[in-house]
Structures are given as C-alpha cells and as structure tokens.
N, C-alpha and C. Protein backbone atom coordinates (compact mmCIF):
# COMPACT_ATOMS: atom_id res chain seq x y z
N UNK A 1 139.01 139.57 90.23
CA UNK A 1 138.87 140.99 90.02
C UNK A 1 140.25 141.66 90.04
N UNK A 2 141.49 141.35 91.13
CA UNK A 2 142.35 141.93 91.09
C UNK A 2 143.00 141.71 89.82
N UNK A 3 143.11 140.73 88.76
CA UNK A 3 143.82 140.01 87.91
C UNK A 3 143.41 140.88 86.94
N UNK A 4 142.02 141.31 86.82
CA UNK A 4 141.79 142.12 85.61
C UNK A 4 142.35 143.54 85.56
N UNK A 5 142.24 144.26 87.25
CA UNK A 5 142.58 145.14 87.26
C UNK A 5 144.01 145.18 86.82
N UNK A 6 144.70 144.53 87.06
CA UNK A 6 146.02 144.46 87.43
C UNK A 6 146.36 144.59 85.71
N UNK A 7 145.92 143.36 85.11
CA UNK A 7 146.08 143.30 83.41
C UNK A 7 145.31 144.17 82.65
N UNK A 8 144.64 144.86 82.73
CA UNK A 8 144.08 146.29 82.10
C UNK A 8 145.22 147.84 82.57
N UNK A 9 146.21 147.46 83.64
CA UNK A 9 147.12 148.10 83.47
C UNK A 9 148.66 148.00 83.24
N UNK A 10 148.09 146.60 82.50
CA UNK A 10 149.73 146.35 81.54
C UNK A 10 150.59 145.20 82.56
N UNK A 11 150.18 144.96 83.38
CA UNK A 11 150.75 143.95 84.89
C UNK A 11 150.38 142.68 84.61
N UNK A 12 151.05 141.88 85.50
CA UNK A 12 150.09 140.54 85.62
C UNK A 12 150.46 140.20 87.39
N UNK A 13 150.28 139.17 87.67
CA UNK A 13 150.05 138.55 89.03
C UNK A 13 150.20 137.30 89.42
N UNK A 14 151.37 137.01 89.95
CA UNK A 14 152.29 135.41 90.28
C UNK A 14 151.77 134.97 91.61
N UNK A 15 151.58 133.75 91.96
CA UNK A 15 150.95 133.35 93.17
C UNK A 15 151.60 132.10 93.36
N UNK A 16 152.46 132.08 94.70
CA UNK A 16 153.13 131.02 94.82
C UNK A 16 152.54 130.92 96.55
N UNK A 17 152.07 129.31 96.34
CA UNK A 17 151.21 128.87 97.43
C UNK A 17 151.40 127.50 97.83
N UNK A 18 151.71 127.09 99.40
CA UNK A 18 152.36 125.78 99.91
C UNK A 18 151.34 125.68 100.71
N UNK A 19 151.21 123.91 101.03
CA UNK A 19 149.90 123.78 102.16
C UNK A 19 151.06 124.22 103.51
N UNK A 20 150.19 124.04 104.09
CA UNK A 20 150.13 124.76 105.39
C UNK A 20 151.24 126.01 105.86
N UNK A 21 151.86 126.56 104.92
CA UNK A 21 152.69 127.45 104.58
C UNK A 21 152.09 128.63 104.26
N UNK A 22 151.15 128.85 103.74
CA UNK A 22 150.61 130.22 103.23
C UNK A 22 150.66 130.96 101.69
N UNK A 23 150.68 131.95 101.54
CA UNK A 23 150.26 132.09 99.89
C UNK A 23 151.25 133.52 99.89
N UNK A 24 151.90 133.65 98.47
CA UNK A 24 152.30 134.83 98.60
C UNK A 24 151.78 135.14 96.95
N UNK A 25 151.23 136.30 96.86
CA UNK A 25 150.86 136.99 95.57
C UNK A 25 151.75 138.09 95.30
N UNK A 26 152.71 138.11 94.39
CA UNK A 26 153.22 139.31 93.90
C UNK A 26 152.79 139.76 92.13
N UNK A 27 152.39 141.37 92.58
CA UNK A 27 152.04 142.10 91.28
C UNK A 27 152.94 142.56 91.27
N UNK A 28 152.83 142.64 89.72
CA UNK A 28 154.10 143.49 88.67
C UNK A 28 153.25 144.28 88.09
N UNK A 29 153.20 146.00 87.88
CA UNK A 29 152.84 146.68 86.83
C UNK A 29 154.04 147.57 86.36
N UNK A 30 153.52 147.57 85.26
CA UNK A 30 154.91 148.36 84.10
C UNK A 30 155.48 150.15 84.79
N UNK A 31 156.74 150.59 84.73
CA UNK A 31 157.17 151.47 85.40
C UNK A 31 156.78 152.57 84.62
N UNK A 32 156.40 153.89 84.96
CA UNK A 32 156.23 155.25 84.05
C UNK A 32 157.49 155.90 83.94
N UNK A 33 157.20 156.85 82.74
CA UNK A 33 158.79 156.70 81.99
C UNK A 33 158.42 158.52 82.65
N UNK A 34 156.95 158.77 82.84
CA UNK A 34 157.12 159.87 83.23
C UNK A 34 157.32 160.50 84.51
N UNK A 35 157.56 161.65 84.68
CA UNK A 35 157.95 162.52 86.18
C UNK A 35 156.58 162.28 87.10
N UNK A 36 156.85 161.96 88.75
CA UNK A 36 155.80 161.73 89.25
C UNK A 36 154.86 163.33 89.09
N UNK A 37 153.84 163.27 89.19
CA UNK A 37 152.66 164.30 89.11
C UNK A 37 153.02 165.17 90.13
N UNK A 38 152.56 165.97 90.05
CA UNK A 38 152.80 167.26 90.94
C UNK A 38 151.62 167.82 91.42
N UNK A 39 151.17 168.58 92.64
CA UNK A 39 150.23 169.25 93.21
C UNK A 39 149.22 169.92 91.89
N UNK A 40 147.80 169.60 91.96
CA UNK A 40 147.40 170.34 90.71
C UNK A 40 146.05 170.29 91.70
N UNK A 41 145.27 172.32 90.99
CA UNK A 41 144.21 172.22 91.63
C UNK A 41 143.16 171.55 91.67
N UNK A 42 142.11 171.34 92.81
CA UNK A 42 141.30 170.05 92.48
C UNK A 42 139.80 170.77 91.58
N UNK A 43 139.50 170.24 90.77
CA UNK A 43 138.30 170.45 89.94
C UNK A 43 137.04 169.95 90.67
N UNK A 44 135.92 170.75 90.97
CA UNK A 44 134.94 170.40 91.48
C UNK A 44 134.64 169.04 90.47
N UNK A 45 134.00 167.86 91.26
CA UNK A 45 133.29 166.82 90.79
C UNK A 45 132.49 167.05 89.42
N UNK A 46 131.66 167.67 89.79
CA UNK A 46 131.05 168.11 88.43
C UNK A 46 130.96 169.07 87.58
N UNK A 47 132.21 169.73 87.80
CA UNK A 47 132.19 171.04 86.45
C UNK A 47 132.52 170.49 85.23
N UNK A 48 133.01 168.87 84.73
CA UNK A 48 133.47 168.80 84.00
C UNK A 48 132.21 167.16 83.40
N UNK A 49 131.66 167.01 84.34
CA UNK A 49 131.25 165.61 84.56
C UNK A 49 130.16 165.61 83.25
N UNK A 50 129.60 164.35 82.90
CA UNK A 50 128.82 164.01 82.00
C UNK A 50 127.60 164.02 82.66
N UNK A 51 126.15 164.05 82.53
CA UNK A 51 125.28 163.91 83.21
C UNK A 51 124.93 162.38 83.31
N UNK A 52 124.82 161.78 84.18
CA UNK A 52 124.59 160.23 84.42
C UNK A 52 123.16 160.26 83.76
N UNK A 53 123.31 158.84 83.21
CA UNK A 53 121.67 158.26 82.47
C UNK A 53 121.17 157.97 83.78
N UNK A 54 119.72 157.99 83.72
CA UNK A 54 118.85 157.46 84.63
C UNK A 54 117.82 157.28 83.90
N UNK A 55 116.83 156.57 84.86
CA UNK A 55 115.36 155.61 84.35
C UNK A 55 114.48 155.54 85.72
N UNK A 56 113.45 154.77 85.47
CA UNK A 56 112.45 154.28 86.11
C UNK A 56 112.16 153.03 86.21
N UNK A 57 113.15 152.04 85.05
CA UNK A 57 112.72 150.73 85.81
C UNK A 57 113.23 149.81 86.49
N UNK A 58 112.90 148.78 86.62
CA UNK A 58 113.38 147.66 87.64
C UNK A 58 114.39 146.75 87.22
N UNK A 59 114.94 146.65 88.19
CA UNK A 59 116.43 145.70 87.70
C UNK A 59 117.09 144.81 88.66
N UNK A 60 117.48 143.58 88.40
CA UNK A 60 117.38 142.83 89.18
C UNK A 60 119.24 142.57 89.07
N UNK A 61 120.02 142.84 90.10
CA UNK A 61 121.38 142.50 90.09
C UNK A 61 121.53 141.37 90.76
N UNK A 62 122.37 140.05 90.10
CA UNK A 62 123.06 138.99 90.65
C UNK A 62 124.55 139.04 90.77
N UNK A 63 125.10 139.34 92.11
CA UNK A 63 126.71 138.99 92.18
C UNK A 63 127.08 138.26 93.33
N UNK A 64 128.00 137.08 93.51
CA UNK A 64 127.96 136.72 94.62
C UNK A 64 128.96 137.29 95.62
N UNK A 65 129.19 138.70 94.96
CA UNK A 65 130.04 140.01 96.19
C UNK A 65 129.04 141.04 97.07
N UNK A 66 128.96 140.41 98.11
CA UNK A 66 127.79 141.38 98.85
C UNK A 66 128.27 142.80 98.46
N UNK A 67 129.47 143.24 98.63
CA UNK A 67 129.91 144.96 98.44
C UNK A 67 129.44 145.40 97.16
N UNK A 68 129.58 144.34 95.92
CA UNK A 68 129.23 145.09 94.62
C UNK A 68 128.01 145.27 94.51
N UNK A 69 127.11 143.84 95.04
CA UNK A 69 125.83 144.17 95.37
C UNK A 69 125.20 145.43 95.96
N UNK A 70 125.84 145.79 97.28
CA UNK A 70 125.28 146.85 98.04
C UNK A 70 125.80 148.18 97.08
N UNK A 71 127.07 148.18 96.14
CA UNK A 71 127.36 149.36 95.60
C UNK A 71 126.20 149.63 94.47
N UNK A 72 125.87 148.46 93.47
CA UNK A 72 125.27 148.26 92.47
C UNK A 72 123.84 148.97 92.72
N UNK A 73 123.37 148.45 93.81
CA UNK A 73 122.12 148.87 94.38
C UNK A 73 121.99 150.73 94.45
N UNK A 74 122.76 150.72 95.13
CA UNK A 74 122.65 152.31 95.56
C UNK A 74 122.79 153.03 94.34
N UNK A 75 123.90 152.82 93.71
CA UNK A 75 124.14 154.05 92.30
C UNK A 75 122.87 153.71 91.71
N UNK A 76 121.72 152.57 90.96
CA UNK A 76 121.02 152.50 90.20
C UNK A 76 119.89 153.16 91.10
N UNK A 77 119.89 153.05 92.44
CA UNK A 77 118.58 153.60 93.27
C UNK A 77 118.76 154.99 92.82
N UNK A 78 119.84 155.50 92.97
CA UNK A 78 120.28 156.95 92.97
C UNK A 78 119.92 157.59 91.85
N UNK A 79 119.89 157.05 90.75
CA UNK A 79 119.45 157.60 89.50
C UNK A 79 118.20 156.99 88.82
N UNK A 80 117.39 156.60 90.13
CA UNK A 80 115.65 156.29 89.70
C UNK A 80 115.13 155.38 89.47
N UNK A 81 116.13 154.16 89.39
CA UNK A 81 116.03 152.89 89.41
C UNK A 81 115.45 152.13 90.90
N UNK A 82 114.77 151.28 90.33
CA UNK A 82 114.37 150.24 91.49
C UNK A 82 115.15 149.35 91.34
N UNK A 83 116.04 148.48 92.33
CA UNK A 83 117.12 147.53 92.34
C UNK A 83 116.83 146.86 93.04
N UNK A 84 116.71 145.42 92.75
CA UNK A 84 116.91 143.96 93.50
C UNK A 84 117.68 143.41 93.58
N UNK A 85 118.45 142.69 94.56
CA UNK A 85 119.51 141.79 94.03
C UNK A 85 119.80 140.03 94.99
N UNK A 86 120.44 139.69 94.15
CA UNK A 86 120.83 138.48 95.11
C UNK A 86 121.80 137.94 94.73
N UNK A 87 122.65 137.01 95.83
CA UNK A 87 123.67 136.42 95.45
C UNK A 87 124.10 135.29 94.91
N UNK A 88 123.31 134.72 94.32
CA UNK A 88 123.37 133.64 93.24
C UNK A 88 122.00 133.39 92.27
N UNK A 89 122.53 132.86 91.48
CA UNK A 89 121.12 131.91 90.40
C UNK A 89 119.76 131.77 90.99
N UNK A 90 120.06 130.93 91.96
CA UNK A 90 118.51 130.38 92.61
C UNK A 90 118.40 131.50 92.90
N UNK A 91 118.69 132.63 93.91
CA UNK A 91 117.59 133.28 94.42
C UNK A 91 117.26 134.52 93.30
N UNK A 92 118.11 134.77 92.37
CA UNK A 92 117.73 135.43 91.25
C UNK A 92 116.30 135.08 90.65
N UNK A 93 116.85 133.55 90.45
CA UNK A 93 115.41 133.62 89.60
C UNK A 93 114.19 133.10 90.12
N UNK A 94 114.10 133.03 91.91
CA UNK A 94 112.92 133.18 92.74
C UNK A 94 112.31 134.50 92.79
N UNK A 95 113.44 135.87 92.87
CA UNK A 95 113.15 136.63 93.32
C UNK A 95 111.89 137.50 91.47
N UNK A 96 112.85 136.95 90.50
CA UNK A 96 112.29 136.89 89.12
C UNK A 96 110.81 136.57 89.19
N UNK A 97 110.60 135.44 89.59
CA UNK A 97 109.22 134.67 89.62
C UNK A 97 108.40 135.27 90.87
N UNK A 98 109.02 135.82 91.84
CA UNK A 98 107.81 136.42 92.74
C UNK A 98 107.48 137.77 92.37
N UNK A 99 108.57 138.88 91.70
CA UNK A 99 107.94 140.15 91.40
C UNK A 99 106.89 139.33 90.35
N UNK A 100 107.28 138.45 89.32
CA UNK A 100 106.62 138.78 87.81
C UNK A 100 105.22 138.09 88.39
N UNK A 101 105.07 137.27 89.33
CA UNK A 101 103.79 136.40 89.75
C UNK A 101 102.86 137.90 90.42
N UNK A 102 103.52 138.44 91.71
CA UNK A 102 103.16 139.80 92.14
C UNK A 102 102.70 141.15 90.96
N UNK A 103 103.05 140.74 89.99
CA UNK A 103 102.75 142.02 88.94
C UNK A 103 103.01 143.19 88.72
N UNK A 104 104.74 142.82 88.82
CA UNK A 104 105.69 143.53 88.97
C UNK A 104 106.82 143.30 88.17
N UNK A 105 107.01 143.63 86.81
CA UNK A 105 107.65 143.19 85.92
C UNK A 105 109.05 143.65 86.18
N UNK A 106 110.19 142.58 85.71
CA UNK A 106 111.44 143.17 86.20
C UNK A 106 112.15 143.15 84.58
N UNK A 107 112.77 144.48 84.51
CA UNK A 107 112.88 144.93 82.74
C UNK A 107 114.13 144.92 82.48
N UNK A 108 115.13 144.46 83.14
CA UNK A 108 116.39 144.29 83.29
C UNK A 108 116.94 143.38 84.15
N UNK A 109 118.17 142.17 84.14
CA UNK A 109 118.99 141.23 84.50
C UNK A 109 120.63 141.78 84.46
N UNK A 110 121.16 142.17 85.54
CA UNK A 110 122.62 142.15 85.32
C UNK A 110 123.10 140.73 86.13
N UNK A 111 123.91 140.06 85.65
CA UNK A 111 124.33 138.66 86.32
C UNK A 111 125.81 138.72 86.25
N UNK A 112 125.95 138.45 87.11
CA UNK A 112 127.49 138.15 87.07
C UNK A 112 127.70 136.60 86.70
N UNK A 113 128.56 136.59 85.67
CA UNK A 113 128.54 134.93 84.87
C UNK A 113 129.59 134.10 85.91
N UNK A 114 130.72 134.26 87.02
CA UNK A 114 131.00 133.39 87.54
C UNK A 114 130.87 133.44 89.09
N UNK A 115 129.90 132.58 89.80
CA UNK A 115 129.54 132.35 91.20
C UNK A 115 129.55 131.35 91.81
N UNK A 116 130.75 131.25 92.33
CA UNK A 116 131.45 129.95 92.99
C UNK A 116 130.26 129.13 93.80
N UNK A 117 130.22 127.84 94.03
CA UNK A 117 129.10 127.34 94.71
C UNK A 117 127.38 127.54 94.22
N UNK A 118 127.30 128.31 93.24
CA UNK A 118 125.91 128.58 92.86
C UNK A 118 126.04 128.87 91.42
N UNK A 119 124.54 128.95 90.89
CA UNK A 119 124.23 129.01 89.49
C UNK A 119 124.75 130.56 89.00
N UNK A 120 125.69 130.33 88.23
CA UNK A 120 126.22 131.85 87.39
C UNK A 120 124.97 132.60 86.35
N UNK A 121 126.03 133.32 85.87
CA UNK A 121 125.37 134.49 85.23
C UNK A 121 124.49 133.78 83.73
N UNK A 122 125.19 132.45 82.75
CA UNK A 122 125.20 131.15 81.92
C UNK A 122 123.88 131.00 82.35
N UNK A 123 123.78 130.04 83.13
CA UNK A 123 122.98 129.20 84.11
C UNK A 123 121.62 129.84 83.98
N UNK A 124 122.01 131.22 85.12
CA UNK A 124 120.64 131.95 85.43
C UNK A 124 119.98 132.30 84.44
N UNK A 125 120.73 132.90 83.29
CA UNK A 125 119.65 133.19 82.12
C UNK A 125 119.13 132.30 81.47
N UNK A 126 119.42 130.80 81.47
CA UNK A 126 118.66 129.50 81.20
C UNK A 126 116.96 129.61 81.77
N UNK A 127 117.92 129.78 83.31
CA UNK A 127 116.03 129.52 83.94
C UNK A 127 115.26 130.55 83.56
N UNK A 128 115.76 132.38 83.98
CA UNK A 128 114.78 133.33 83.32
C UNK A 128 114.00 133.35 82.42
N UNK A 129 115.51 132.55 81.37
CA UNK A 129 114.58 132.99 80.12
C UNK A 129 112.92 131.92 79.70
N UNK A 130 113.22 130.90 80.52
CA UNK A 130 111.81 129.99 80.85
C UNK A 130 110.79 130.32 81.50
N UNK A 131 110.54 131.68 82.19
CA UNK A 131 110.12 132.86 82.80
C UNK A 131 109.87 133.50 81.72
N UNK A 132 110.97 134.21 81.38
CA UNK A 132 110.11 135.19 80.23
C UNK A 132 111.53 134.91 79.25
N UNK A 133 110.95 134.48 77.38
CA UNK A 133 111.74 134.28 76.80
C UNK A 133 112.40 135.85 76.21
N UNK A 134 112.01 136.99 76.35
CA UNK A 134 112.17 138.36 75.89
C UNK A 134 113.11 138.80 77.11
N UNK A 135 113.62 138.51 78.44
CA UNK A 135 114.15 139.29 79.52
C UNK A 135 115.81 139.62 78.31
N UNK A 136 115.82 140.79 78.90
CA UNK A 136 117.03 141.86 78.47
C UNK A 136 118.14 141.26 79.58
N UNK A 137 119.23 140.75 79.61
CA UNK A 137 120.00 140.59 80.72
C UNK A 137 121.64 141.63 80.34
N UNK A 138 122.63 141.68 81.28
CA UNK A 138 123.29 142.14 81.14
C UNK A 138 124.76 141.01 81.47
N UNK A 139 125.86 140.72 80.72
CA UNK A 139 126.69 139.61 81.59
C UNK A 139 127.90 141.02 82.20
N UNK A 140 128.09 140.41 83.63
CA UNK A 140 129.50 141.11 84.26
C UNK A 140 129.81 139.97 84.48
N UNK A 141 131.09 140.34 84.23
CA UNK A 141 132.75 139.80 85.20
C UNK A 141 133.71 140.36 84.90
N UNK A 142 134.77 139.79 86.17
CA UNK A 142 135.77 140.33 86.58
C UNK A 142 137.11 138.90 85.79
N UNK A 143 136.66 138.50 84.88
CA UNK A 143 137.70 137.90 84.26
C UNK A 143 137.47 138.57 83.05
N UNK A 144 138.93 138.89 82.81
CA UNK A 144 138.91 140.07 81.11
C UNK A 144 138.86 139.28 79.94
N UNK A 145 139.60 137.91 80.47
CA UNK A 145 139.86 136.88 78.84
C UNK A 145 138.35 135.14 79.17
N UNK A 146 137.19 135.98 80.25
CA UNK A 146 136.00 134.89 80.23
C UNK A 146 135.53 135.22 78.29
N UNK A 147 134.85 133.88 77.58
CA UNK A 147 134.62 134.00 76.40
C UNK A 147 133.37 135.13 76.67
N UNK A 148 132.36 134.87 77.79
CA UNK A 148 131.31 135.38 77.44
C UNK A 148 131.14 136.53 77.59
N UNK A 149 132.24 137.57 78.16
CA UNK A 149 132.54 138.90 77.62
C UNK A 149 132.10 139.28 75.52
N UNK A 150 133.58 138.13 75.18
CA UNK A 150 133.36 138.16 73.72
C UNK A 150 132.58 138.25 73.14
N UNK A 151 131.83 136.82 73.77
CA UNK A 151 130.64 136.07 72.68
C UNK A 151 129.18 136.48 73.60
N UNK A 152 129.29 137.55 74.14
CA UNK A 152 128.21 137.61 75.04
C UNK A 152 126.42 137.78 74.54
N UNK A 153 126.27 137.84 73.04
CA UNK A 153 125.39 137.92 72.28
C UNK A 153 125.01 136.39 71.87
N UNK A 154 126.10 135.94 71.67
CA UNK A 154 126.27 134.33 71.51
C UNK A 154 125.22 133.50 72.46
N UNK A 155 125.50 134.21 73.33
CA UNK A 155 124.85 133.32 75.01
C UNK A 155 123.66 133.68 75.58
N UNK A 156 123.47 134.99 74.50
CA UNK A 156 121.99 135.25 74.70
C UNK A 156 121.77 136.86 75.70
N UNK A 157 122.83 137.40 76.09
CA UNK A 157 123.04 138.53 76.83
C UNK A 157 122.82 139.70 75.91
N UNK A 158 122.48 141.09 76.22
CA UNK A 158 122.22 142.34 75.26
C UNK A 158 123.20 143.13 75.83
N UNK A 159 123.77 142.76 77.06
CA UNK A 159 124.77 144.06 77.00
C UNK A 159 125.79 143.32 77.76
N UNK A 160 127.36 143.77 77.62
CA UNK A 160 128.19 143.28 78.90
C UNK A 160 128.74 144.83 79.46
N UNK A 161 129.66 144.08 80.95
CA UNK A 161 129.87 145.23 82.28
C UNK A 161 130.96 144.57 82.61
N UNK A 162 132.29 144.61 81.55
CA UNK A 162 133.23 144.15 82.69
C UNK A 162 133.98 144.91 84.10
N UNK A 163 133.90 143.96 84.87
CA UNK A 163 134.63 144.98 86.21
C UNK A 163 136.08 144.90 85.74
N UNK A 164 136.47 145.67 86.89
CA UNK A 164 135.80 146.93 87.54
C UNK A 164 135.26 147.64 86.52
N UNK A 165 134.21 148.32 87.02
CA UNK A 165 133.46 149.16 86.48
C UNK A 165 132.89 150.35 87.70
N UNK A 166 132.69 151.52 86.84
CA UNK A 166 132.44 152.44 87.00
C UNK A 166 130.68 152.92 87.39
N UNK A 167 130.51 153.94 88.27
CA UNK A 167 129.18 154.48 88.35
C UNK A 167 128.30 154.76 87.00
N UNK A 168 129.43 155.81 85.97
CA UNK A 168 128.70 155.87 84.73
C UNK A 168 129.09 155.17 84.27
N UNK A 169 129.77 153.95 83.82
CA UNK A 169 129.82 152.70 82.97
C UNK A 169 128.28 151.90 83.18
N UNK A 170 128.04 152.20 84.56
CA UNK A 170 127.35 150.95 84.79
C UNK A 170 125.70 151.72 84.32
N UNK A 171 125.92 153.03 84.53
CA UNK A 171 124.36 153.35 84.36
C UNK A 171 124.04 153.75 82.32
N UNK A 172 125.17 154.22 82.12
CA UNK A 172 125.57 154.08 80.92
C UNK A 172 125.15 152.30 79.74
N UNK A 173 125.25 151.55 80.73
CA UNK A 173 125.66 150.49 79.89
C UNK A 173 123.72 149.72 80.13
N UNK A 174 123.60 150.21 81.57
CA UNK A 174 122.08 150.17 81.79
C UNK A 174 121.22 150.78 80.58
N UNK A 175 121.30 151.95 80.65
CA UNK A 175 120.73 152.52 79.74
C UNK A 175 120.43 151.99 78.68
N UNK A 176 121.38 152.28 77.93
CA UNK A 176 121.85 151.32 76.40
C UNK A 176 121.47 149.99 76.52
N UNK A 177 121.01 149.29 77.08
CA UNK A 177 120.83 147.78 77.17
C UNK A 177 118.91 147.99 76.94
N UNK A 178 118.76 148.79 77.90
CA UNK A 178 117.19 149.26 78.12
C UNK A 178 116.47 149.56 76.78
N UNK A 179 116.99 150.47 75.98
CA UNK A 179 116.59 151.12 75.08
C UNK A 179 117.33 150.42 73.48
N UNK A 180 118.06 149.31 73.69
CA UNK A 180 118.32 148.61 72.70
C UNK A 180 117.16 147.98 72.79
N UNK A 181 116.08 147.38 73.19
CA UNK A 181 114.70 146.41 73.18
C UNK A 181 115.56 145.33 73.41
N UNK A 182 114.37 144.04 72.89
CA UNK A 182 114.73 142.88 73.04
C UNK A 182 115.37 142.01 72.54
N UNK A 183 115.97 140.77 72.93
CA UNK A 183 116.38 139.95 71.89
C UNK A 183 115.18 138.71 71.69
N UNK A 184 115.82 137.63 70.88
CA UNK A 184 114.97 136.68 70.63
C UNK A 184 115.87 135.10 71.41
C-alpha cells in the first residue's frame, strides 16, 4: 500500500535489509517548485461536497487488513448498505454460502486480489462463482502495476478499487458496479 501511495505521487521506495540487522526503507517524493501554502479559511465539509451514492444491498468485503475491513464496513453501513466481511477466501466464500443457503442473497463481492497465507481476490471468485455463476465482484489492491487492475474484466471482475481509496471512490465505484448488472 505504501508503494502505491508513494508512486501515485511521483516517488518510489528503496529498502535495504540485513538478517539480523534490521530494515531501513527510504522514500523519495519529487520536490514542489511551488511556495509552501499559506493559512487559508477552512470550508465546511460539505458546502462543496458531492452527495455520496448509497443503496440497500448487501455486500460482502474480503481484505486481509482488519482496519480496511473495519473502515470498509462502516462507510458502506453509513450509506445503507449491509456489509459483511472477512479476511480471506475461505471465509468469504463460507460466509457467501451461509447468507445464500439462509435466503439472503449477497449482490455484491469486493475482494482484495492479494492475501498473503490465504485464497486472494483470483482464487475467491473461482469458488463464488460455483455458488452463483452471475455474482458482480469488485477487484482491490494496493499494487498499482498488479495485471488484474488492467485486465480486471479479463478475470471476470465488473469493477476495480485501487487503494488507497477514498469514502466516495469506494461508494461511487459500488454503485456503478451495482447498476452495471451482470456479467457472464
């Protein structure tokens, strides 16, 4: 995640690391040619703001970052969404098979495609889609140059979320994924 951030603002990130020595990471981002900013008044939050999309249905988030998880959750609760989540493949697509067995259809998949030790974002939509071949999924990550950003239609995904991402990116990109229908 830091790598993307870092290279979406023109930087990159050197990591020089010895065993039992320790790790040192140094970032480089590019210098501004302009004058630092100056005191400016603050604009209420929303006098200028877009109105966030919201919905009513269910959505099931996979990341194996408890924080993005717990963030992911709340903004989509916040704007009317029901949110599930878990931190890898397997329990994604248990948690998949007990709403849809319960009769409780889940109308959206955001996955995060890389989860160290467990089934990724790739993976998981294998098993779903053996569940239901119509599920809408969404791919995130936090690598800017992963292919399946690119080719994310390729792999069978309807929408991508690269991080970092934003409150309205993410409900934004929800939306639009929702109301694009299905794939095949």
């Amino acid at each position: 995640m830091c790598h993307s951030i870092i290279q979406k603002h023109g930087g990159h990130i050197v990591v020089e690391s010895a065993p039992d020595q320790g790790s040192v990471f140094s970032f480089f981002l590019p210098a501004s040619t302009e004058p630092a900013a100056t005191h400016r008044p603050l604009t209420p939050p929303c006098a200028n703001a877009k109105s966030s999309p919201h919905g009513s249905e269910r959505i099931l988030v996979m990341d194996d970052e408890a924080p993005i998880l717990h963030l992911c959750k709340r903004i989509l609760e916040r704007s009317g969404y029901t949110a599930l989540t878990a931190e890898h493949g397997d329990a994604a697509a248990r948690i998949y098979e007990e709403e849809t067995a319960a009769g409780r259809a889940i109308d959206l998949a955001i996955l995060d495609i890389t989860v160290p030790g467990g089934l990724g974002g790739r993976e998981t939509l294998k098993v779903l889609r053996k569940l239901n071949p119509n599920i809408r999924a969404i791919v995130s990550s936090g690598y800017a140059h992963d292919e399946a950003l690119a080719e994310f239609t390729t792999l069978g995904f309807c929408g991508v979320l690269p991080k970092p991402y934003s409150a309205q990116e993410l409900l934004e990109t929800v939306r639009e994924t929702l109301e694009a229908g299905t794939t095949t």
